[in-house]
Protein backbone atom coordinates (compact mmCIF):
# COMPACT_ATOMS: atom_id res chain seq x y z
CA UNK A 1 29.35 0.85 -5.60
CA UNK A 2 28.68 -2.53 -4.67
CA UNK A 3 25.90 -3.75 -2.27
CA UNK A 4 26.70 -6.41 0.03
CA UNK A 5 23.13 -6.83 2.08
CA UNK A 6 21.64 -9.49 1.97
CA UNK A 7 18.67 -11.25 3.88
CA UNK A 8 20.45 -12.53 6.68
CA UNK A 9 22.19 -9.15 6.46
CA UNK A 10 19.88 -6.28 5.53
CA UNK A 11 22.61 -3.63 6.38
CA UNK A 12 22.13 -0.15 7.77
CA UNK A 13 21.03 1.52 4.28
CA UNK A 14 18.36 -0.85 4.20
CA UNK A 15 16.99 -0.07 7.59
CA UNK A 16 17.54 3.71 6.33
CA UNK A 17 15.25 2.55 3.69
CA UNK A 18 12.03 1.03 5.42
CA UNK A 19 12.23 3.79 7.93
CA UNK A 20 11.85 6.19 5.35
CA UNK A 21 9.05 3.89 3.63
CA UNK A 22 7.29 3.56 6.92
CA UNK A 23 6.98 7.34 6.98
CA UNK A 24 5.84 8.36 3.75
CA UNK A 25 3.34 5.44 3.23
CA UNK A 26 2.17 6.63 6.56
CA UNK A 27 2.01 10.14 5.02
CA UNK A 28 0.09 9.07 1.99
CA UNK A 29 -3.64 8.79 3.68
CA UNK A 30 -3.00 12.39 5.15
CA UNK A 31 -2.02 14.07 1.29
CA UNK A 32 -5.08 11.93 0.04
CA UNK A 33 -7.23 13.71 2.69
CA UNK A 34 -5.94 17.03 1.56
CA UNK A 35 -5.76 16.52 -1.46
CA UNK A 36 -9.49 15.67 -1.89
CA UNK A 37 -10.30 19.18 -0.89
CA UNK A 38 -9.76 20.21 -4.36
CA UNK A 39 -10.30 17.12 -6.19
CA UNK A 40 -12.62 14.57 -6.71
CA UNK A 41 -12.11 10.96 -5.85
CA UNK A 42 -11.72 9.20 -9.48
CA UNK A 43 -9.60 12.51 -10.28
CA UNK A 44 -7.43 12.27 -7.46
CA UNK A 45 -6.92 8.26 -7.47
CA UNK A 46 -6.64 9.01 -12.11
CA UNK A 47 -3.61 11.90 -11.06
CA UNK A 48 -2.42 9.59 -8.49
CA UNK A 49 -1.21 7.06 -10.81
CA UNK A 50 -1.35 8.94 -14.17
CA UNK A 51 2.12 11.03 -12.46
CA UNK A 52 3.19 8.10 -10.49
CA UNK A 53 3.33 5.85 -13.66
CA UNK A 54 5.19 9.03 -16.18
CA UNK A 55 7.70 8.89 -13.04
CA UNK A 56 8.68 5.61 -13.17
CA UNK A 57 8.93 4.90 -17.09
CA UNK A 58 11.01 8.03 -16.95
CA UNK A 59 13.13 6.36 -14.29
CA UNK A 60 12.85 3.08 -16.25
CA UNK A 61 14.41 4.40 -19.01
CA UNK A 62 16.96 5.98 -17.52
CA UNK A 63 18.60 3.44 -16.13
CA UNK A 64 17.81 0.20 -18.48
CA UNK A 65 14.70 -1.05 -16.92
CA UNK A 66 12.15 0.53 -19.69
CA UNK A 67 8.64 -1.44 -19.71
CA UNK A 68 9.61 -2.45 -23.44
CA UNK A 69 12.01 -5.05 -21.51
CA UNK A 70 9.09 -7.29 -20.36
CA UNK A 71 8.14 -7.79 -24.00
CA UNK A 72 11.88 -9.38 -24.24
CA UNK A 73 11.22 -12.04 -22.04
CA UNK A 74 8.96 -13.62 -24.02
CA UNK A 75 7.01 -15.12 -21.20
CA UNK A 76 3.48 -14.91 -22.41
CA UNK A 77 2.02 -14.77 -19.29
CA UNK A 78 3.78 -11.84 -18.09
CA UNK A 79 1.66 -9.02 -19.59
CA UNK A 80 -1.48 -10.46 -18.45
CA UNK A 81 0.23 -10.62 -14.73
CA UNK A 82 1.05 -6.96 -15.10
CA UNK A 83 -2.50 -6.18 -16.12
CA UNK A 84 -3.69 -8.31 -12.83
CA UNK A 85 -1.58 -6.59 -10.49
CA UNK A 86 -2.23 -3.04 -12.15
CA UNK A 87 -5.70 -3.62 -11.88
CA UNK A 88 -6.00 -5.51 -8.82
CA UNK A 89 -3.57 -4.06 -6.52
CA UNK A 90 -3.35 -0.43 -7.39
CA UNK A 91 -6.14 0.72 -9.44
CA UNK A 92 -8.87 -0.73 -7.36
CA UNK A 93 -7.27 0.23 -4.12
CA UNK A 94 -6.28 3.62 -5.44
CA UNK A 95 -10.53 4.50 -6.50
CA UNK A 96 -11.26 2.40 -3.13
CA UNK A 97 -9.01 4.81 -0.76
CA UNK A 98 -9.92 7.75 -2.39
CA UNK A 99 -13.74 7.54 -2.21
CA UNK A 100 -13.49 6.05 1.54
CA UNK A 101 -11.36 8.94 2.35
CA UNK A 102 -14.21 11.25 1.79
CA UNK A 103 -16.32 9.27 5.16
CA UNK A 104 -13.10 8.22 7.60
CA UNK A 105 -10.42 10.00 8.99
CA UNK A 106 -6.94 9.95 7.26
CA UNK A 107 -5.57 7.14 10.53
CA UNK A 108 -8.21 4.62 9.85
CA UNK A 109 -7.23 4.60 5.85
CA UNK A 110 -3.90 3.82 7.65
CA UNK A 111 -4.57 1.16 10.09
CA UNK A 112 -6.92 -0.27 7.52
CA UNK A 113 -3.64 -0.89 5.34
CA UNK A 114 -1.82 -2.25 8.48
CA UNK A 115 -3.88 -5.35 8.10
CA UNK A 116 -2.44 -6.53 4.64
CA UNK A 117 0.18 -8.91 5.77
CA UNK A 118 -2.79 -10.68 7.72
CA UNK A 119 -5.35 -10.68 4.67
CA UNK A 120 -2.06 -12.20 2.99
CA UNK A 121 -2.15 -15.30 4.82
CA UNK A 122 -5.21 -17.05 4.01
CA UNK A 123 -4.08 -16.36 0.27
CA UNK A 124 -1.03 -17.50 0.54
CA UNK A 125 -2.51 -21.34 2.07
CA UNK A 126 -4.98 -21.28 -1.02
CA UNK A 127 -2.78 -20.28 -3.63
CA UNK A 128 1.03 -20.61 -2.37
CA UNK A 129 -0.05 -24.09 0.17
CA UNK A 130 3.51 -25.14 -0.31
CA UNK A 131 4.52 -22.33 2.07
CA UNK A 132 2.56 -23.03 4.69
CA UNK A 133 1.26 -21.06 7.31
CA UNK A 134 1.34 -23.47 10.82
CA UNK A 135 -0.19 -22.53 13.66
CA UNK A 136 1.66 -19.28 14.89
CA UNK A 137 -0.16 -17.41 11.95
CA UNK A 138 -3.13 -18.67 12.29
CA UNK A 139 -3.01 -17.34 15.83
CA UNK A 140 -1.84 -13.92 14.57
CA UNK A 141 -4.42 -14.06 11.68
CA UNK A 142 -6.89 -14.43 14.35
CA UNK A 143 -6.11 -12.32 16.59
CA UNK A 144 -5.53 -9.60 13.61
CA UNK A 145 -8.95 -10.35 12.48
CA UNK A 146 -10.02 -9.74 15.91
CA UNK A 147 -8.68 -5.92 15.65
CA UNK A 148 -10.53 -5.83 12.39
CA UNK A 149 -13.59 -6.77 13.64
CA UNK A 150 -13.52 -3.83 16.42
CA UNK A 151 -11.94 -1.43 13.45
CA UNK A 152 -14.82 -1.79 11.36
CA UNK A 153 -17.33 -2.10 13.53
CA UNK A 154 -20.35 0.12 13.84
CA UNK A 155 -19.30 2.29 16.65
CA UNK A 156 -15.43 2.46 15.72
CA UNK A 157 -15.76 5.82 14.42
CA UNK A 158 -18.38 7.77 16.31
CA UNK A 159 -16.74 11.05 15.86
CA UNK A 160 -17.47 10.65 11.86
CA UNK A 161 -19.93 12.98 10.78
CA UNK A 162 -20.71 11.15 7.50
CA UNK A 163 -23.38 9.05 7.23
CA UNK A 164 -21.74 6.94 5.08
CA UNK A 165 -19.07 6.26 7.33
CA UNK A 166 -19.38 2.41 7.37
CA UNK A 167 -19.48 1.95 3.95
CA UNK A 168 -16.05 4.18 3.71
CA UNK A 169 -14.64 1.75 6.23
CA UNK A 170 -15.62 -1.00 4.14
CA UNK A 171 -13.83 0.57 1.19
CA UNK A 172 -10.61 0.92 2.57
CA UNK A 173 -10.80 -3.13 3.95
CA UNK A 174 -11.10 -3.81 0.54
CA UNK A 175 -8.11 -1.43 -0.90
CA UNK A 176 -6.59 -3.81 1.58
CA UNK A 177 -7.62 -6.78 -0.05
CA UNK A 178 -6.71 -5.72 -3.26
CA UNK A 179 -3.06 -5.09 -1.67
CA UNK A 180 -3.14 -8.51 -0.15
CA UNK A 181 -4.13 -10.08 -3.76
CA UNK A 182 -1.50 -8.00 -5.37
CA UNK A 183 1.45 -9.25 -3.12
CA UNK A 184 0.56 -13.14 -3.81
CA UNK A 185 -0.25 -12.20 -7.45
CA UNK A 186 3.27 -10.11 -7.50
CA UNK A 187 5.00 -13.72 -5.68
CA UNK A 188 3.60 -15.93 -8.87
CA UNK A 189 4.71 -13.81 -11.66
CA UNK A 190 7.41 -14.34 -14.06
CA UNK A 191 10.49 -12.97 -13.16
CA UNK A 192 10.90 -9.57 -14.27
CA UNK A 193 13.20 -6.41 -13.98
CA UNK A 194 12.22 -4.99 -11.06
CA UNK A 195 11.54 -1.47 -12.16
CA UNK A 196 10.01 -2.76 -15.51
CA UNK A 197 7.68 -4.32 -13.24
CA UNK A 198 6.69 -1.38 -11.50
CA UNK A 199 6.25 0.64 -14.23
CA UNK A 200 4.11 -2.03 -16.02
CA UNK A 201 1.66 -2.31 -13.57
CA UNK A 202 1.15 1.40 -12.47
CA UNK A 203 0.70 1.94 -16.58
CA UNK A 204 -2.14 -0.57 -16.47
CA UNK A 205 -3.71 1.42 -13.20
CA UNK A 206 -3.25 4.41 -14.88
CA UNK A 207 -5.06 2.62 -18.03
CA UNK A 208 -7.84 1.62 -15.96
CA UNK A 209 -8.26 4.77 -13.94
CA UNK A 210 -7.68 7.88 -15.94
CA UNK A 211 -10.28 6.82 -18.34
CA UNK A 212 -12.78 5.65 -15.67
CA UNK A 213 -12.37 8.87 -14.11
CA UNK A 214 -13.03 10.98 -17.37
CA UNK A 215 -15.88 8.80 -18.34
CA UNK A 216 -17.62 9.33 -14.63
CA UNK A 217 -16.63 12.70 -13.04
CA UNK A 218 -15.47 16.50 -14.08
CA UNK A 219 -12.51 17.60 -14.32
CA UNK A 220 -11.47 20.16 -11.83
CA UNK A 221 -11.90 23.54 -12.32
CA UNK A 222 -9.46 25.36 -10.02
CA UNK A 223 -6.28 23.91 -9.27
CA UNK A 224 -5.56 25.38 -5.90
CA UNK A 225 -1.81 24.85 -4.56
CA UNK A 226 -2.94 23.18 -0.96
CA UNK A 227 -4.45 20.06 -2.76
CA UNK A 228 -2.77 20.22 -5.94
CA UNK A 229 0.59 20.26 -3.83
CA UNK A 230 -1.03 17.13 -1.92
CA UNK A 231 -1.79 15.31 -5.06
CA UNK A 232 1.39 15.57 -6.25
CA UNK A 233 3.25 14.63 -3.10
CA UNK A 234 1.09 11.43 -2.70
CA UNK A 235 1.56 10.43 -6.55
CA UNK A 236 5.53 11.03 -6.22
CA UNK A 237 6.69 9.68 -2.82
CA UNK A 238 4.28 7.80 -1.48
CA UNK A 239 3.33 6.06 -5.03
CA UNK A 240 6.47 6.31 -7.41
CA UNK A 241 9.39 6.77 -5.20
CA UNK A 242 8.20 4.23 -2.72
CA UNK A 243 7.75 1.66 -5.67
CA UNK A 244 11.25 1.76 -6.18
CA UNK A 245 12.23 1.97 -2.02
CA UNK A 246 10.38 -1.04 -2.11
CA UNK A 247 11.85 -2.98 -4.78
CA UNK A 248 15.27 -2.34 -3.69
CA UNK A 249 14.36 -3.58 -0.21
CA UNK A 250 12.65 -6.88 -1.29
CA UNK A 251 15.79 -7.47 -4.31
CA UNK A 252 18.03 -7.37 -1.48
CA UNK A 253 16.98 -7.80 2.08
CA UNK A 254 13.53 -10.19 0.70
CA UNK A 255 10.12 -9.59 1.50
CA UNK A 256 10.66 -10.86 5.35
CA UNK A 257 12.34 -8.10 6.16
CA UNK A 258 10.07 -5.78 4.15
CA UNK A 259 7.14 -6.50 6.03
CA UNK A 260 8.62 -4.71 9.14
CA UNK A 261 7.48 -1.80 7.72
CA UNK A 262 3.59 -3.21 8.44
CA UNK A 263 4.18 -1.89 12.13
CA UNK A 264 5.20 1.46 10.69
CA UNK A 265 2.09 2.44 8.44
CA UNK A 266 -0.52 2.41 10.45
CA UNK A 267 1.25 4.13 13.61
CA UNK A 268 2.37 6.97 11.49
CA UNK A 269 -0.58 7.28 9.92
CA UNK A 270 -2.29 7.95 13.53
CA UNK A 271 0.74 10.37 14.30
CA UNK A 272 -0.08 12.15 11.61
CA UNK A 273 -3.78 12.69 11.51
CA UNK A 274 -3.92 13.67 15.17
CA UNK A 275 -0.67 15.88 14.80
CA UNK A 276 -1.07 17.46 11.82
CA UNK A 277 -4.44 17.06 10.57
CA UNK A 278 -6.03 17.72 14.14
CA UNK A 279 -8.18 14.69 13.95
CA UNK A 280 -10.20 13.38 17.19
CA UNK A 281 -9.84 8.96 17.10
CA UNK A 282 -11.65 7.13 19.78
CA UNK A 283 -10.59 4.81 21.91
CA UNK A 284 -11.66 1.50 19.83
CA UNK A 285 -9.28 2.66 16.62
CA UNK A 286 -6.04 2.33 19.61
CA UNK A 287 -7.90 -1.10 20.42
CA UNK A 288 -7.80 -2.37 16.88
CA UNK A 289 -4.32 -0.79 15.85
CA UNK A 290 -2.69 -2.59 19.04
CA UNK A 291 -4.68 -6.04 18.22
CA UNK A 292 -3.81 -5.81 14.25
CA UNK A 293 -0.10 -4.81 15.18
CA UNK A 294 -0.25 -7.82 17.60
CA UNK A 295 -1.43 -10.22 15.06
CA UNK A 296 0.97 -8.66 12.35
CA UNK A 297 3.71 -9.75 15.38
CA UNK A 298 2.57 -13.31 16.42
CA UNK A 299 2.10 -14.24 12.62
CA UNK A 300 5.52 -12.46 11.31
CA UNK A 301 7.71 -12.76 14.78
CA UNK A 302 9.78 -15.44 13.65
CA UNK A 303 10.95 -13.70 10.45
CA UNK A 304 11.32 -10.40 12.04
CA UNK A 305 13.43 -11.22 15.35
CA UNK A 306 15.84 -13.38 12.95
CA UNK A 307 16.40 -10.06 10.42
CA UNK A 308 16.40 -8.24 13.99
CA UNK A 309 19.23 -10.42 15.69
CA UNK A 310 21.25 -10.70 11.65
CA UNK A 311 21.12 -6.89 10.78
């Protein structure tokens, strides 16, 4: 069947598509959240990509795109970009979520990753200055940053009970970062097979992580079916299946268009944790999710009304 979308025509299966992505990346923080209730952090984040990784080199392999095929290009610098990105901007996030999950509620993990596009931006004019980012981002950026500021700040989550709340705050900004470094790393690599790609780099996470894990915590004892279940949903939707959602999106609608789907996370992240995992957000996290979803706007508006107005 061919596929006639395009950028200036992303077509209704594509908007299918980032719908779908918006909810189960919105989903993951939630099955982290559970998950951790019968596993520990470096477990959970090691199992996270371990399955995600065996997923997608099954998939891979399926349908041409094994992880052997980036050896064929003979571009040396490819294998050390999928090490970067592996290690970068999914292992490090993946051990950063999952032990900041354990102080915040499952919505701030979410609203935390709404901020990515925005971290993107002052990467993008140090290493990518040929795109530019003129003065409507830097507006956004600044105003995002502003939403930042009140989401981290010291009184953002008064209804935690951990005393290590900040500090889990601050390790789910930096997941973020390590997102933001892995999109700009992802824009400078070779050119790859897309699904060779992702299987690359969540086979270097999982290379980093699983034995990181074994080295520094138990393994678990009792596999109960609540968190195992969870574990297993976030390392197969959320992780593998929305590796490929996304490549599919970017190969043919581009990344413009992909980045509606930064208004998406975060708000059904909060759906979720108040609806289904009953939890109690103050005011300031609606404060910070409408001034980061602001920013995300004023800095992306021009991209996203033109897919808007083409689709």
């Amino acid at each position: 069947m061919s596929d006639t979308a395009t950028p200036e025509n992303p077509g209704l299966l594509n908007w299918g598509l980032i719908l779908l992505l918006g909810v189960i990346w919105g989903s993951a923080f939630m099955s982290m959240t559970i998950a951790l209730e019968g596993f520990g952090p470096r477990m959970l984040a090691a199992g996270r990509v371990a399955f995600a990784a065996i997923a997608l080199n099954i998939l891979g392999a399926m349908i041409g795109q094994p992880i052997t095929a980036i050896r064929k290009l003979n571009e040396p610098s490819a294998w050390l970009f999928v090490a970067a990105i592996g290690g970068i901007a999914l292992a490090m996030p993946m051990l950063m979520l999952t032990w900041g999950q354990q102080h915040v509620p499952s919505a701030f993990a979410g609203v935390a990753m709404g901020t990515v596009p925005l971290l993107v931006l002052p990467l993008v004019y140090i290493f990518s200055p040929e795109e530019g980012i003129g003065p409507r981002r830097i507006i956004g950026m600044i105003v995002g940053f502003i939403g930042l500021a009140v989401l981290i700040g010291p009184s953002a989550f008064s209804s935690s009970e951990s005393d290590l709340a900040f500090w889990g705050r601050l390790a789910c900004i930096c997941a973020a970062c390590g997102y933001a470094i892995g999109s700009v790393l992802t824009r400078r690599a070779p050119k790859m097979p897309p699904i060779a790609l992702a299987s690359g780099t969540m086979t270097a996470a999982a290379l980093f992580v699983v034995p990181f894990a074994l080295m520094t915590e138990d393994l678990p004892t009792d596999f109960t079916i609540r968190p195992s279940l969870a574990l297993l949903y976030a390392a197969l939707l959320p992780t593998a299946l929305g590796a490929i959602i996304r490549v599919r999106v970017i190969t043919t609608a581009g990344s413009l268009f992909m980045n509606i789907t930064s208004y998406m996370v975060p708000v059904w992240s909060v759906i979720f944790g108040i609806l289904l995992m009953g939890e109690k957000l103050p005011a300031q996290l609606y404060t910070a999710l409408a001034l980061i979803l602001l920013g995300i706007f004023i800095s992306q508006s021009r991209a996203i009304l033109t897919a808007l107005r083409k689709s």
